[in-house]
C-alpha atoms as a PDB file:
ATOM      1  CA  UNK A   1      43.880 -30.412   6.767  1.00  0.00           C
ATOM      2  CA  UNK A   2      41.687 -30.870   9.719  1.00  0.00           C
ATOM      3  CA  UNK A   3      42.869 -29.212  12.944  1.00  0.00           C
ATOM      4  CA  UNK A   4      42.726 -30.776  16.089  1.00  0.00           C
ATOM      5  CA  UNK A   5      40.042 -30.193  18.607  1.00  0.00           C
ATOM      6  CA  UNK A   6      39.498 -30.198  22.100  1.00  0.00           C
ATOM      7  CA  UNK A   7      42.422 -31.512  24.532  1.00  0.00           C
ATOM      8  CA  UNK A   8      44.723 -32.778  21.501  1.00  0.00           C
ATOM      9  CA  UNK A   9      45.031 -28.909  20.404  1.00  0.00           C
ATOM     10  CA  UNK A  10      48.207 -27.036  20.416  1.00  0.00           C
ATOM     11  CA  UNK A  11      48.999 -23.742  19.505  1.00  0.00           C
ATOM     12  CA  UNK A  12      52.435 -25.180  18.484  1.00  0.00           C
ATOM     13  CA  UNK A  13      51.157 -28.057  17.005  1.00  0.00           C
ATOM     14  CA  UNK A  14      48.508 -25.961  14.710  1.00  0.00           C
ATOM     15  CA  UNK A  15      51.163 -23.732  13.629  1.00  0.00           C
ATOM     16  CA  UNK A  16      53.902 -26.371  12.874  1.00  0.00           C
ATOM     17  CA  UNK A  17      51.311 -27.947  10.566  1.00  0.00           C
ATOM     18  CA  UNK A  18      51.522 -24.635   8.134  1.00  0.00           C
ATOM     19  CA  UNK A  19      53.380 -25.495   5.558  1.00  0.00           C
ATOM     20  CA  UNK A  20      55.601 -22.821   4.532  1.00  0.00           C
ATOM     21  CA  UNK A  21      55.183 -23.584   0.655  1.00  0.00           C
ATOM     22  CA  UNK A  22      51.845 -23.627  -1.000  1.00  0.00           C
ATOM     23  CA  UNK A  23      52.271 -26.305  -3.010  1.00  0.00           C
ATOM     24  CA  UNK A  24      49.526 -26.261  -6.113  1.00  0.00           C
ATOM     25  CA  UNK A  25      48.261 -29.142  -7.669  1.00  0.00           C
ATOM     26  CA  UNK A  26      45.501 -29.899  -9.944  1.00  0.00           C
ATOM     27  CA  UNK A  27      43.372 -30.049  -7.101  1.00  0.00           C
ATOM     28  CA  UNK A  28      44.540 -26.369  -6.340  1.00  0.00           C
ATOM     29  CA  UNK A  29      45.949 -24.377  -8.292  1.00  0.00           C
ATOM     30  CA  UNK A  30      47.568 -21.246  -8.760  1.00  0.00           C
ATOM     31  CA  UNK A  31      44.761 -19.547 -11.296  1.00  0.00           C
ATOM     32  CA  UNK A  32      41.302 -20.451 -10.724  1.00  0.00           C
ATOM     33  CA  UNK A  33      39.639 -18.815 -13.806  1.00  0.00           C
ATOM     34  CA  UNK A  34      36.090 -16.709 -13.336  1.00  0.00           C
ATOM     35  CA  UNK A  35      34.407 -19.039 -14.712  1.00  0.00           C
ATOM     36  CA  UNK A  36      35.525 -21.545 -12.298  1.00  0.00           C
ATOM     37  CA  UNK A  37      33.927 -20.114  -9.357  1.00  0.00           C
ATOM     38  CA  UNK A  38      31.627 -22.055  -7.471  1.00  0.00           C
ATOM     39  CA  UNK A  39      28.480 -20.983  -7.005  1.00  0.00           C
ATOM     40  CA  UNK A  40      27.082 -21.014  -3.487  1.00  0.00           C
ATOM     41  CA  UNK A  41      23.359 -22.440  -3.539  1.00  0.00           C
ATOM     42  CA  UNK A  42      20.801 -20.346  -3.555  1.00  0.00           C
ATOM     43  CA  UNK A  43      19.510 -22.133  -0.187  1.00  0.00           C
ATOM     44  CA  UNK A  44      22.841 -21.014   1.192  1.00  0.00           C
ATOM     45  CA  UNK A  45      22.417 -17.288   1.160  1.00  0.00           C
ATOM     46  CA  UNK A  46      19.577 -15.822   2.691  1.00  0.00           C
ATOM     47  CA  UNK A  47      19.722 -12.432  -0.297  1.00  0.00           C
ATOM     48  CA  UNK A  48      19.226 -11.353  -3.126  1.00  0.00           C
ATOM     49  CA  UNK A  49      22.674 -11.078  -3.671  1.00  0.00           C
ATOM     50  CA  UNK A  50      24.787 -13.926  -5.868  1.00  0.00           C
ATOM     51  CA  UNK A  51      28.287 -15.065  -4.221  1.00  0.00           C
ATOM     52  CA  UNK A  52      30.960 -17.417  -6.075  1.00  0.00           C
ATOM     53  CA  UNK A  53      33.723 -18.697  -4.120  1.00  0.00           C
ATOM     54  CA  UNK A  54      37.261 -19.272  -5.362  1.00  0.00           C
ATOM     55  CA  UNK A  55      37.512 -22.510  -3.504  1.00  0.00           C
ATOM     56  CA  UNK A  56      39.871 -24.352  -5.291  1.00  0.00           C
ATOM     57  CA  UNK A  57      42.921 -21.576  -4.441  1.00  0.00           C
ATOM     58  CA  UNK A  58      45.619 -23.150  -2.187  1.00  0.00           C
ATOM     59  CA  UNK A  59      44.552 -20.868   0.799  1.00  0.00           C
ATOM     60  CA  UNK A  60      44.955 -21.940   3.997  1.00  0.00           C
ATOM     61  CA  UNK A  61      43.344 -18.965   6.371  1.00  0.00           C
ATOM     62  CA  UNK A  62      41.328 -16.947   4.171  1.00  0.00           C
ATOM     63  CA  UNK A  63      38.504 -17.094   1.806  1.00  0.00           C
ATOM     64  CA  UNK A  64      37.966 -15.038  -1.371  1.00  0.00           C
ATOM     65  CA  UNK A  65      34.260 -14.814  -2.566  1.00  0.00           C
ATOM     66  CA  UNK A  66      32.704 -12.603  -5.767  1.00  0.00           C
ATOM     67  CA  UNK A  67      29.586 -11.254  -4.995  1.00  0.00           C
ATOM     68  CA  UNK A  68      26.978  -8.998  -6.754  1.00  0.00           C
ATOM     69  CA  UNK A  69      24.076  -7.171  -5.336  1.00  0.00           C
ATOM     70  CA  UNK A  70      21.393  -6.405  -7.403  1.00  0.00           C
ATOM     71  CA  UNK A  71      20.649  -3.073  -8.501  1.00  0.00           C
ATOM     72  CA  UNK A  72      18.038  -1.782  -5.276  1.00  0.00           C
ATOM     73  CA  UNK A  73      19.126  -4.269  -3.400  1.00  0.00           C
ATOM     74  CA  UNK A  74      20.931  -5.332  -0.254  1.00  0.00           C
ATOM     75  CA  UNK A  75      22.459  -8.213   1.735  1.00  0.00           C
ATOM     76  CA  UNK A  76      20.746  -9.773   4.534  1.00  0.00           C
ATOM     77  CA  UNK A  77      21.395  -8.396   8.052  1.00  0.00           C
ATOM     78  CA  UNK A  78      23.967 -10.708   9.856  1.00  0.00           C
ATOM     79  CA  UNK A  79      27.281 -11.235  11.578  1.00  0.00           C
ATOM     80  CA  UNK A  80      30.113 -13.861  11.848  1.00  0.00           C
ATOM     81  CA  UNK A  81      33.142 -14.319  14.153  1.00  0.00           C
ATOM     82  CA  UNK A  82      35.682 -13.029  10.813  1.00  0.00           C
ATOM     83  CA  UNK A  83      37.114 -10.249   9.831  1.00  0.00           C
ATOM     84  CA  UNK A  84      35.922  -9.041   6.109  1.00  0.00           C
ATOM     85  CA  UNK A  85      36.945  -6.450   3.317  1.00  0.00           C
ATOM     86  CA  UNK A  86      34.962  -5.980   0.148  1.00  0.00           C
ATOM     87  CA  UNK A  87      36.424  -4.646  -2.880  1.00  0.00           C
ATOM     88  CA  UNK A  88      34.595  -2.565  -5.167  1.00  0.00           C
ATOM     89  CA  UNK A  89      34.906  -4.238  -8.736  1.00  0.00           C
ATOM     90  CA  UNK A  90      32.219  -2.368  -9.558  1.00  0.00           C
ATOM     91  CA  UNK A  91      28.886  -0.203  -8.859  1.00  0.00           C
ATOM     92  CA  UNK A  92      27.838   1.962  -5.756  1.00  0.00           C
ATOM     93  CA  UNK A  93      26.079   1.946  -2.344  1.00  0.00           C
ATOM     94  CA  UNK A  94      26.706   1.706   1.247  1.00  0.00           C
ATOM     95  CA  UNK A  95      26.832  -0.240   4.196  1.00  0.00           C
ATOM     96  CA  UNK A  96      25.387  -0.504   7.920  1.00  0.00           C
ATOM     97  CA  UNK A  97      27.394  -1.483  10.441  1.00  0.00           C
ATOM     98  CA  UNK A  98      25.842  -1.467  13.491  1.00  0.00           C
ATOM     99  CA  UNK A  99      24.883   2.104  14.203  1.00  0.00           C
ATOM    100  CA  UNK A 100      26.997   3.515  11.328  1.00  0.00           C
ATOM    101  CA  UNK A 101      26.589   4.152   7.622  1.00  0.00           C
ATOM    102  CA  UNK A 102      29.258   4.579   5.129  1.00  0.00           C
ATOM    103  CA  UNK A 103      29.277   5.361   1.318  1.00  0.00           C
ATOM    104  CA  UNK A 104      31.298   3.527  -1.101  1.00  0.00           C
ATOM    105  CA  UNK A 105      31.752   3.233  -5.028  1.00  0.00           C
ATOM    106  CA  UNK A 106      33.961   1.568  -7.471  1.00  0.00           C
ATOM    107  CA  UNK A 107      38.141   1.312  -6.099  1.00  0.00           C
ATOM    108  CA  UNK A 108      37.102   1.528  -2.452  1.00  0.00           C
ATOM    109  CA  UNK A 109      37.789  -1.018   0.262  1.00  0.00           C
ATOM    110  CA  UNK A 110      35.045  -1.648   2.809  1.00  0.00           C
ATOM    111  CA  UNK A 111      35.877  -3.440   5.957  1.00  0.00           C
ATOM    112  CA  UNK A 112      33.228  -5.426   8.766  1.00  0.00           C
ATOM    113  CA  UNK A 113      35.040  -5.854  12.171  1.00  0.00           C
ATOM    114  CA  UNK A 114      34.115  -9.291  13.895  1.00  0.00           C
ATOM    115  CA  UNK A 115      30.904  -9.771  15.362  1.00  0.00           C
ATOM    116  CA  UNK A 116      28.896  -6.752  14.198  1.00  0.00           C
ATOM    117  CA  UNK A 117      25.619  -6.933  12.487  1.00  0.00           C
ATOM    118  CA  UNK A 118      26.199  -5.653   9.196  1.00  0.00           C
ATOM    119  CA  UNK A 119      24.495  -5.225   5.210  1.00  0.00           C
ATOM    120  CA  UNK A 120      25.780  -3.862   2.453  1.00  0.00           C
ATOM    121  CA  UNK A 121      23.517  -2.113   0.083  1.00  0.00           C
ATOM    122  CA  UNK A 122      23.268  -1.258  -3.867  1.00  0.00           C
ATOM    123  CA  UNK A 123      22.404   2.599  -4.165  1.00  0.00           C
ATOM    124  CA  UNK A 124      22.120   2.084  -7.976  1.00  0.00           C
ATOM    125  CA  UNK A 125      18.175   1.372  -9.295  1.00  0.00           C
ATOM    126  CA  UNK A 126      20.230  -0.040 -12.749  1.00  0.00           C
ATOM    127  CA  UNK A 127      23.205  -1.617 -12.142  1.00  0.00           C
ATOM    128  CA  UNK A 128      24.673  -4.046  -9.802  1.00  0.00           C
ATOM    129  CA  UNK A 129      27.585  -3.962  -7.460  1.00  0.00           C
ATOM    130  CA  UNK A 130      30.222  -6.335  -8.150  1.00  0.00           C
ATOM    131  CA  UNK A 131      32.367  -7.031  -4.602  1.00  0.00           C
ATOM    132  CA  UNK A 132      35.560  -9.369  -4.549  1.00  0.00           C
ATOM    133  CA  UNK A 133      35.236 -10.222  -0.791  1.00  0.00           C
ATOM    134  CA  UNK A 134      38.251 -11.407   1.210  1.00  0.00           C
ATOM    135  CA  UNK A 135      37.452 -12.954   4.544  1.00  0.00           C
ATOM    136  CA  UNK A 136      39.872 -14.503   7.580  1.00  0.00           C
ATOM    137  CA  UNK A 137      36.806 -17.601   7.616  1.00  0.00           C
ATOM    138  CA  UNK A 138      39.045 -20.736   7.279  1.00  0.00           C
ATOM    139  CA  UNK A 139      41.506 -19.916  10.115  1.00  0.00           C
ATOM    140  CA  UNK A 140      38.750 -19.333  12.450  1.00  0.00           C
ATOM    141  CA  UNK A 141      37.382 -22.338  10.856  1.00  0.00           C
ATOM    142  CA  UNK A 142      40.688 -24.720  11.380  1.00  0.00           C
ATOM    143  CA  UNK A 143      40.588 -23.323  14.957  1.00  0.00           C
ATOM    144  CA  UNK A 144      37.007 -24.227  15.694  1.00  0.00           C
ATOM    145  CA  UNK A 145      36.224 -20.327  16.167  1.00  0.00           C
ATOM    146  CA  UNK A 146      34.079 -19.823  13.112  1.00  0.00           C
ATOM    147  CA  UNK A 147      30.155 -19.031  13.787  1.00  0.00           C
ATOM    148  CA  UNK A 148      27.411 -16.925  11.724  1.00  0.00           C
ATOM    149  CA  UNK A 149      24.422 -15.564  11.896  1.00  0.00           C
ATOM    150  CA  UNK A 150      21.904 -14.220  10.140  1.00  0.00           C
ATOM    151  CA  UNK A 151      19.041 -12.061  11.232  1.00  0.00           C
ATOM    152  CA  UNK A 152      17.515 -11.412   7.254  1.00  0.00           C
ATOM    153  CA  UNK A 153      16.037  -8.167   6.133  1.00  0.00           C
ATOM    154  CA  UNK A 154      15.275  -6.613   9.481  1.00  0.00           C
ATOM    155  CA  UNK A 155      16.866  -3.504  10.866  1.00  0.00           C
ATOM    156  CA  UNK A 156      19.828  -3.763  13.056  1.00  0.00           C
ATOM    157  CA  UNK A 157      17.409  -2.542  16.677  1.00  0.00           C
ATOM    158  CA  UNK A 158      15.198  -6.276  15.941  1.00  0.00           C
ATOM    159  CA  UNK A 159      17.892  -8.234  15.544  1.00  0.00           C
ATOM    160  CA  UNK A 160      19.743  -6.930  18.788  1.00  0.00           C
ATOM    161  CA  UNK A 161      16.481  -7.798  20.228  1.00  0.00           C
ATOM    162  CA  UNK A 162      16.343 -11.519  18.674  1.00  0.00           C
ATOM    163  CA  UNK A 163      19.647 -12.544  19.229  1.00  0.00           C
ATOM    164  CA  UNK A 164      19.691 -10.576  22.772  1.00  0.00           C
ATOM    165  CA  UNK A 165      20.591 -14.180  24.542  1.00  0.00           C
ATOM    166  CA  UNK A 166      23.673 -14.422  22.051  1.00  0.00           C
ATOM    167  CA  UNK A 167      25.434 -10.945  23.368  1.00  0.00           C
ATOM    168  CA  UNK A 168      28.761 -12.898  23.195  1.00  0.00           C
END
């Protein structure tokens, strides 16, 4: 479903187009098995850190993503308009977000507000961390709303300084 853009959006338009079944098909179904998950591209993720998307679930406003971090490891430094919480599958570390640290290991839930540069880090020199990451991406994406950046591996102080014109 593409949502409309510009002056031929409505609020009540958008939301009349929800369905209020999901209705599964081949081309979506109800399991996608793990060894279904696509891949993104290397290209596609500026880490070291491997994320599979369950793309072909019937979901209409949110994204679900597996994602390992290698053991010393860590994300890149970024930020996007959606809201995001990891699951710990598996493994320990923590995370920076923004002028914050928190600790986190195997069970817990870590959440990333909107718009705050953010990484999350593997604390373990053997073993990776395994993260099933749910994200509210495809609503902000249906309503035009969905933007990203990323800054790479550079503390959070240069890229406040290299995105200073982008403050928004």
């Amino acid at each position: 479903m593409t949502a409309p853009q510009g002056p031929d959006f409505s609020m009540a338009g958008f939301l009349g187009s929800l369905s209020d079944t999901v209705r599964p098909g081949t081309a979506r179904p109800l399991v996608v098995h793990a060894d279904e998950l696509a891949p993104l591209p290397a290209g596609q993720v500026p880490n070291p850190t491997d994320l599979s998307i369950a793309g072909l679930l019937p979901t209409t406003t949110f994204e679900i993503f597996r994602q390992s971090i290698p053991p010393g490891q860590s994300s890149d430094l970024h930020r996007h308009h959606h809201e995001t919480v990891h699951y710990v599958i598996s493994g320990r570390g923590h995370s920076e977000i923004e002028d914050e640290s928190a600790s986190w290991s195997t069970g817990d839930f870590v959440y990333t507000p909107p718009w705050t540069w953010h990484r999350h880090y593997n604390d373990s020199a053997d073993a990776p961390v395994e993260f099933l990451t749910i994200e509210n991406s495809r609503l902000l994406g249906l309503l035009g709303l969905g933007r990203r950046q990323s800054a790479g591996q550079v503390t959070v102080r240069e890229a406040r300084a290299a995105f200073e014109e982008d403050r928004t």
